[in-house]
C-alpha atoms as a PDB file:
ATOM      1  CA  UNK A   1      28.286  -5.074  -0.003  1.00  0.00           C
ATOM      2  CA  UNK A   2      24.995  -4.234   0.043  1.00  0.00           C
ATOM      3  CA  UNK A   3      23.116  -1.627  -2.421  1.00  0.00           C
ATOM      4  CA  UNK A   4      20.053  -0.045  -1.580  1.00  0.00           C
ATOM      5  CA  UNK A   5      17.009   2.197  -3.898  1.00  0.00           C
ATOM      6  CA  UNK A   6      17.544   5.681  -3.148  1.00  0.00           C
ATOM      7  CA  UNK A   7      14.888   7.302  -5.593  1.00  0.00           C
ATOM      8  CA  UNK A   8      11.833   5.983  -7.726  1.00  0.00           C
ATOM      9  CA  UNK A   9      10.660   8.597 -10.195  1.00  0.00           C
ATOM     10  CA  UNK A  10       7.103   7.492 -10.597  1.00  0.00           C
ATOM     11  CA  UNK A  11       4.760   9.986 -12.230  1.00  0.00           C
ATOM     12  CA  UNK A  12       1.768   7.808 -12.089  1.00  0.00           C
ATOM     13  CA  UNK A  13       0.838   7.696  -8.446  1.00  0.00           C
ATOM     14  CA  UNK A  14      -2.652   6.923  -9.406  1.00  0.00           C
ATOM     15  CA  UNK A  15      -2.750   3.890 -11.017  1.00  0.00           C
ATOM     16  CA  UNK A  16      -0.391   0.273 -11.205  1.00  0.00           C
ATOM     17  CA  UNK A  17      -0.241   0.925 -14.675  1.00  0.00           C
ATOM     18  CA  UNK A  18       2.514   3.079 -16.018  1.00  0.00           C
ATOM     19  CA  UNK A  19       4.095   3.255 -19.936  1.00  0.00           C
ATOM     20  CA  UNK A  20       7.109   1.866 -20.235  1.00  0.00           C
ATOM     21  CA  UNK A  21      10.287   3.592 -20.356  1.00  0.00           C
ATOM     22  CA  UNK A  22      12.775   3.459 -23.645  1.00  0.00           C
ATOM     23  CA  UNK A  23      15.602   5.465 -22.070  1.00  0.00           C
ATOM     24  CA  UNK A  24      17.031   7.816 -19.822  1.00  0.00           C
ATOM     25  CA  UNK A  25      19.628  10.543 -19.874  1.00  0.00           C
ATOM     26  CA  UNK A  26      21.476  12.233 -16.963  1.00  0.00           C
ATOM     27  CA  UNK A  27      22.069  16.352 -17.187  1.00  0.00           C
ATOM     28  CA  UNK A  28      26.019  16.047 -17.241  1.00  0.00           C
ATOM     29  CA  UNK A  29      25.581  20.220 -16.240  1.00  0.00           C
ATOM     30  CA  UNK A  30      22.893  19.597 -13.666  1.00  0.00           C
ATOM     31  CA  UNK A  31      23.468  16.503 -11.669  1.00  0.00           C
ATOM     32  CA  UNK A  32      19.909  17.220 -10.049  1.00  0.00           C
ATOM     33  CA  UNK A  33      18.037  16.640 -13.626  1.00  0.00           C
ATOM     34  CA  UNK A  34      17.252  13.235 -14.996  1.00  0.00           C
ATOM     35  CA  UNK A  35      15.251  13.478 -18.685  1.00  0.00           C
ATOM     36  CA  UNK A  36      13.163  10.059 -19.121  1.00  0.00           C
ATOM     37  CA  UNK A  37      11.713   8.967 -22.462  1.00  0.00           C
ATOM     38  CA  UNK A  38       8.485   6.619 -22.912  1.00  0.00           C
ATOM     39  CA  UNK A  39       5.897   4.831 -25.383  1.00  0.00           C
ATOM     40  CA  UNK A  40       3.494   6.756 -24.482  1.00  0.00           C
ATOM     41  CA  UNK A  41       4.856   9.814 -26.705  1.00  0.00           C
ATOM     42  CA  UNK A  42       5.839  11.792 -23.621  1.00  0.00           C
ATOM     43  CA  UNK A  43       9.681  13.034 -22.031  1.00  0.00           C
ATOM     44  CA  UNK A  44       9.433  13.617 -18.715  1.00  0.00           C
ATOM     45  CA  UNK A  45      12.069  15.661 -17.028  1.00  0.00           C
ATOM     46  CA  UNK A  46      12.599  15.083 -13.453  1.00  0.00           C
ATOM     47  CA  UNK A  47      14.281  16.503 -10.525  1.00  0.00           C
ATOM     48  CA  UNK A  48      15.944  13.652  -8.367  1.00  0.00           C
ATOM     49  CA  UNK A  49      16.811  15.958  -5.718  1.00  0.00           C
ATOM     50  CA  UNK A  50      12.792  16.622  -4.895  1.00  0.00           C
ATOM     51  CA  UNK A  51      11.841  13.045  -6.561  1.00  0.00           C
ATOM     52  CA  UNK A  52       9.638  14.985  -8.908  1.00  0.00           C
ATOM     53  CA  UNK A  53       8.848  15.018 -12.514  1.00  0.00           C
ATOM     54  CA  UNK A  54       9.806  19.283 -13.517  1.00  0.00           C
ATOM     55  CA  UNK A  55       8.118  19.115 -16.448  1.00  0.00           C
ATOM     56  CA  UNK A  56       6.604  15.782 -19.016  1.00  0.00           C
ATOM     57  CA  UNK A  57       5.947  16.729 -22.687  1.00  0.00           C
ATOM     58  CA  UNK A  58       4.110  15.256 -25.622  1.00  0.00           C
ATOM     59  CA  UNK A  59       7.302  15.106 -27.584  1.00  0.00           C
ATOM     60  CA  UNK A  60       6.342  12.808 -30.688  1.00  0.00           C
ATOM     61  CA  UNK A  61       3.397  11.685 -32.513  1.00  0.00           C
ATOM     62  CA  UNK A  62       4.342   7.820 -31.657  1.00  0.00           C
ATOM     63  CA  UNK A  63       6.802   6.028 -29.296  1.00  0.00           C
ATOM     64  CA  UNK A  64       9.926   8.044 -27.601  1.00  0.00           C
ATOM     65  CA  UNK A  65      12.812   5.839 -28.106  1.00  0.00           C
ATOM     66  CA  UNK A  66      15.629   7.621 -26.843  1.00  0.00           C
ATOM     67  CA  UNK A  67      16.409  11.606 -25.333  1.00  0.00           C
ATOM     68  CA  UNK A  68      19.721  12.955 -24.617  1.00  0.00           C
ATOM     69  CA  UNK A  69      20.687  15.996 -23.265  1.00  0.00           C
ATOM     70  CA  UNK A  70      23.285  18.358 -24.858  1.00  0.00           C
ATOM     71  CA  UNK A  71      26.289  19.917 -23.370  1.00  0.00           C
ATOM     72  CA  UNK A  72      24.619  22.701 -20.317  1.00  0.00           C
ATOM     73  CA  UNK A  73      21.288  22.076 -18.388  1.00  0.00           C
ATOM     74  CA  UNK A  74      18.919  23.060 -20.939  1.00  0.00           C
ATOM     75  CA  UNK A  75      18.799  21.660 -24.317  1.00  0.00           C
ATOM     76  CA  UNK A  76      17.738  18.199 -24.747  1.00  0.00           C
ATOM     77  CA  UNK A  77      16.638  15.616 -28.192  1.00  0.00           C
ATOM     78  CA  UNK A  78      14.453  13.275 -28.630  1.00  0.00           C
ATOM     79  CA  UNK A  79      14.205  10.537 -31.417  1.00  0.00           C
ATOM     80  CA  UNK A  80      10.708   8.388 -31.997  1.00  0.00           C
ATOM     81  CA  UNK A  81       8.798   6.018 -33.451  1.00  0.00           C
ATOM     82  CA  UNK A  82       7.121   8.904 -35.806  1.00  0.00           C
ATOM     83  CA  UNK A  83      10.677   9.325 -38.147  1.00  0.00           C
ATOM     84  CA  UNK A  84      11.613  12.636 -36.509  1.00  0.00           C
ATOM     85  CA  UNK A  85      14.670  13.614 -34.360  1.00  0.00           C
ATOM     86  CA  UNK A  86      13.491  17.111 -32.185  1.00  0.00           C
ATOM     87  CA  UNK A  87      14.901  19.410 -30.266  1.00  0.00           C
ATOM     88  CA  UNK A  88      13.322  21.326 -26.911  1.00  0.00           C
ATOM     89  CA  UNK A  89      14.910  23.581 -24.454  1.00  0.00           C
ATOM     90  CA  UNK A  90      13.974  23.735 -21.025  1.00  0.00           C
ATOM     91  CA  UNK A  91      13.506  27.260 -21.032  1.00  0.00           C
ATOM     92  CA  UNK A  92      10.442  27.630 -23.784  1.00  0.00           C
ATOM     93  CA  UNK A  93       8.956  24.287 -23.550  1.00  0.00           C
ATOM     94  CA  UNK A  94       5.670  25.480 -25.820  1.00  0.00           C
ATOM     95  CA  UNK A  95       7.453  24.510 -28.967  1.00  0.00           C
ATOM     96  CA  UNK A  96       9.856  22.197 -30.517  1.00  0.00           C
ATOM     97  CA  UNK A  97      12.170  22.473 -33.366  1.00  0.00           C
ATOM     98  CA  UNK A  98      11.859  19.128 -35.717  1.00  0.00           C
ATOM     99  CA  UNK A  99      15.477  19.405 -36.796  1.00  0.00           C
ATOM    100  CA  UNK A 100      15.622  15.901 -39.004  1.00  0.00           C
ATOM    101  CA  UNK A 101      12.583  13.173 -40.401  1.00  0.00           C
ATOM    102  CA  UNK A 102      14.054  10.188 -41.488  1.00  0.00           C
ATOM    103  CA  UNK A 103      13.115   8.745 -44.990  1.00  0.00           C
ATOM    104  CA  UNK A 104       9.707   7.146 -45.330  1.00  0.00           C
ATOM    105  CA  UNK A 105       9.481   8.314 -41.277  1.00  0.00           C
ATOM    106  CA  UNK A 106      11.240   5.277 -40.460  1.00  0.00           C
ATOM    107  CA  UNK A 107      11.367   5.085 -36.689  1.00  0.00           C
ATOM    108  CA  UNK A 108      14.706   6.710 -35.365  1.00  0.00           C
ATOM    109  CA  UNK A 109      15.517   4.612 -32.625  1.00  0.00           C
ATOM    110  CA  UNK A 110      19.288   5.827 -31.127  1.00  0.00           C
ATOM    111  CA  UNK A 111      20.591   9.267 -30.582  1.00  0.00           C
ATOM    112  CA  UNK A 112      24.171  10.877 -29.666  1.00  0.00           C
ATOM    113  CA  UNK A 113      25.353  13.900 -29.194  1.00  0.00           C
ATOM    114  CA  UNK A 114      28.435  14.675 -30.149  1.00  0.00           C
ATOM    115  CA  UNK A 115      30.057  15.592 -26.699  1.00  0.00           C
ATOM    116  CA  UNK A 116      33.458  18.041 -28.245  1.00  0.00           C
ATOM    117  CA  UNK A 117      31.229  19.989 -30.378  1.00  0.00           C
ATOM    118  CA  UNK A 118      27.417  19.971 -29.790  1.00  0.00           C
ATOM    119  CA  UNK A 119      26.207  21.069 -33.039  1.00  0.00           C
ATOM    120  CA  UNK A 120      26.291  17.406 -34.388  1.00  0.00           C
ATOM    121  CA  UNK A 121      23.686  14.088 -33.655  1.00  0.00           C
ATOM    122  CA  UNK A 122      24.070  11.304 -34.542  1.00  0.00           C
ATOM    123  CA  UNK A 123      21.367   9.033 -35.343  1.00  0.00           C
ATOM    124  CA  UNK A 124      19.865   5.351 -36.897  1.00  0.00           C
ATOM    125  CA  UNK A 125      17.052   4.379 -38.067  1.00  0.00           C
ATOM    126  CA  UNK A 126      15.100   0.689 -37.121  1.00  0.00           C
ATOM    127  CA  UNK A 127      16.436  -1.746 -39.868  1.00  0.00           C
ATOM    128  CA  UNK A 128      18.518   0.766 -41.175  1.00  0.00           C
ATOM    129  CA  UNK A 129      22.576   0.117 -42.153  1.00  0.00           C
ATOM    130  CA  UNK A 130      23.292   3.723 -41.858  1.00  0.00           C
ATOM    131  CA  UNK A 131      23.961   5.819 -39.444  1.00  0.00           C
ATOM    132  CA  UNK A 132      23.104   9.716 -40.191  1.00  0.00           C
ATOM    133  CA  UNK A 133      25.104  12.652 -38.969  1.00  0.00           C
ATOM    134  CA  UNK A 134      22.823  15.640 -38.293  1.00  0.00           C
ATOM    135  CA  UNK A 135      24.043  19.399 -37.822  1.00  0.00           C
ATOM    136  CA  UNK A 136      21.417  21.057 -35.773  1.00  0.00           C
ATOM    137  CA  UNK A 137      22.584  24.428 -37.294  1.00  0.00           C
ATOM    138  CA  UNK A 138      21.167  23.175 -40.920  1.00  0.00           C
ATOM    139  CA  UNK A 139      18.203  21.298 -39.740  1.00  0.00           C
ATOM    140  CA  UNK A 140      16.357  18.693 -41.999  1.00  0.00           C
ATOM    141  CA  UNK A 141      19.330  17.373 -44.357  1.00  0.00           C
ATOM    142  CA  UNK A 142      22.211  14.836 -43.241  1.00  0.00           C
ATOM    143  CA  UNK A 143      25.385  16.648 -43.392  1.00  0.00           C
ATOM    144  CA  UNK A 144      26.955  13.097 -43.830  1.00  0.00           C
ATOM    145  CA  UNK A 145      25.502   8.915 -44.066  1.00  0.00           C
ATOM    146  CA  UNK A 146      27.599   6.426 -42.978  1.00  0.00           C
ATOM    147  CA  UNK A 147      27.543   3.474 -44.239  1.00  0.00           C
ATOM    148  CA  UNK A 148      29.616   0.306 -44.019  1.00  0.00           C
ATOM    149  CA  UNK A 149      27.797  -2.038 -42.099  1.00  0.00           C
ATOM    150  CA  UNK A 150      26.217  -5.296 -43.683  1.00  0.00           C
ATOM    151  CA  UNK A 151      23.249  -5.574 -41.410  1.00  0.00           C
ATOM    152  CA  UNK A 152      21.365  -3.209 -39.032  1.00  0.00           C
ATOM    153  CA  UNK A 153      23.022  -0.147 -36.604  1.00  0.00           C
ATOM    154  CA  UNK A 154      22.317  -1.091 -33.613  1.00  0.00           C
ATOM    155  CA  UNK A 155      24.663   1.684 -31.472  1.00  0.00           C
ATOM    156  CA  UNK A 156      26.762   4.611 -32.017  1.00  0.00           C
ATOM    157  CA  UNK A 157      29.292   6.412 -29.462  1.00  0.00           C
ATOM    158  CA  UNK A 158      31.836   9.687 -30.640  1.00  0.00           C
ATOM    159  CA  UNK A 159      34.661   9.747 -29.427  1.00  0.00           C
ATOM    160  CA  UNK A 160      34.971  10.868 -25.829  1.00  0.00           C
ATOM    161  CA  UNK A 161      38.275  12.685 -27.156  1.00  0.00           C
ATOM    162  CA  UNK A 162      37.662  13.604 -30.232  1.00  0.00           C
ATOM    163  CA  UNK A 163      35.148  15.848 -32.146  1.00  0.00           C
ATOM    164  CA  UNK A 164      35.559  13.497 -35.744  1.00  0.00           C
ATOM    165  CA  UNK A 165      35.669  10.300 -34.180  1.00  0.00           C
ATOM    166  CA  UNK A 166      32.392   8.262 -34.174  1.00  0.00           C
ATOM    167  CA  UNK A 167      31.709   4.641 -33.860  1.00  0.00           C
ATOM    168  CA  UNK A 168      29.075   2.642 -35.057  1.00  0.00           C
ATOM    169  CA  UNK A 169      28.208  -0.767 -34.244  1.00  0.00           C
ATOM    170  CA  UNK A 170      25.908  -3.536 -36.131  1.00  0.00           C
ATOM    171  CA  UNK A 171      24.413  -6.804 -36.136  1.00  0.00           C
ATOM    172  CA  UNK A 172      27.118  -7.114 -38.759  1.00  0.00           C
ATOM    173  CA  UNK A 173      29.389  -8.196 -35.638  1.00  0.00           C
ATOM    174  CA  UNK A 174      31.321  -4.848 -36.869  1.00  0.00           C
ATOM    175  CA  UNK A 175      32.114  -2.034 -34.511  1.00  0.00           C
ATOM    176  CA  UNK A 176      33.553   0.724 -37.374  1.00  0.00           C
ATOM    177  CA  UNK A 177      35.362   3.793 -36.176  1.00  0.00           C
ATOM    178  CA  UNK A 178      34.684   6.719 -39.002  1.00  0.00           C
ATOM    179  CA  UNK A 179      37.324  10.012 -39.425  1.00  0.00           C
ATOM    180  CA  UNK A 180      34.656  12.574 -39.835  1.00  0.00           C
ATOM    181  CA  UNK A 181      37.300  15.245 -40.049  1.00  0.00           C
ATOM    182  CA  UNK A 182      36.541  15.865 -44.140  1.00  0.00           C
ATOM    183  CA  UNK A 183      33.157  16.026 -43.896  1.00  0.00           C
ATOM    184  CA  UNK A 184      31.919  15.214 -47.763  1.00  0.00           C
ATOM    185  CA  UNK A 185      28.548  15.787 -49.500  1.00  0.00           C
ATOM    186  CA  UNK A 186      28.541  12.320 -50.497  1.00  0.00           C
ATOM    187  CA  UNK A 187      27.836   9.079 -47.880  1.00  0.00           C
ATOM    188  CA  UNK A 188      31.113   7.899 -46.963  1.00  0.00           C
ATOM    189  CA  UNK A 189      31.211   3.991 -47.102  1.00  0.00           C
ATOM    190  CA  UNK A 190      34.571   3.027 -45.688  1.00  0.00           C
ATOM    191  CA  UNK A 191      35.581   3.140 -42.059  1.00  0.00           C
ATOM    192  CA  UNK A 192      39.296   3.839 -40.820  1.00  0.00           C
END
């Protein structure tokens, strides 16, 4: 069996040269809009069905590490090498909302929606043991830290069937699945 390109999204016709890419997201709404995030600060949003790029963005002061879209075509984060988790929607691109800096701006380098109920991210910062739960209805302050892991975060996943199931993986050699169903105002160090 043979597999063959179908589509390069390319938005630098001009030149060899083109930034490197951190990540990628597919519109789970809009199978038609890929969002792609780069070291070059920008997000580009593209349209696979015309092989164009809809719209690219200075989204951070530094790096983009990662962008993920929420639940519906339009809403989409970003996390970067500047400390800050944002927030754009397709619809009024002329302004973001910043809605979390991590300590120190530490870069974030992972994001994740949470996929039953969209008003939480998830997010980790490089070198960091914690992972930080973010509701994007009280912007700026962790609703919850997790902690747990010995060594670095390096990947977090909720539940696909669940909306207080997250996991969190390390360089611990720990994948820890967390009950976020009593949500506390203190971190919560112990897994299930």
């Amino acid at each position: 069996m043979n597999a063959r390109k179908e589509v390069i999204l390319n938005n630098n016709k001009k030149s060899e040269y083109c930034a490197p890419l951190t990540s990628f997201d597919w519109n789970e709404t809009d199978p038609t809009i890929i969002g792609t995030a780069s070291i070059d600060t920008t997000c580009t949003i593209w349209d696979v069905a015309t092989q164009t790029a809809r719209t690219q963005l200075i989204a951070h002061d530094r790096e983009v590490y990662d962008i993920a879209f929420a639940q519906g075509k339009d809403i989409f984060a970003s996390v970067g090498g500047d400390g800050s988790m944002r927030m754009f929607d397709l619809r009024k691109l002329e302004h973001s909302t910043i809605i979390y800096e991590s300590p120190r701006l530490s870069p974030l380098l992972r994001l994740e929606w949470n996929r039953q109920d969209p008003s939480y991210i998830a997010t980790f910062a490089l070198d960091s043991m914690r992972t930080v739960i973010i509701d994007i209805r009280l912007p700026s302050t962790p609703v919850l830290e997790l902690g747990g892991h010995s060594a670095c975060v390096n990947a977090t996943a909720w539940a696909p069937h669940s909306t207080c199931h997250i996991c969190t993986a390390g360089e611990d050699n720990q994948a820890l699945i967390w009950d976020l169903s009593t949500i506390h105002s203190r971190p919560i160090e112990d897994p299930i």
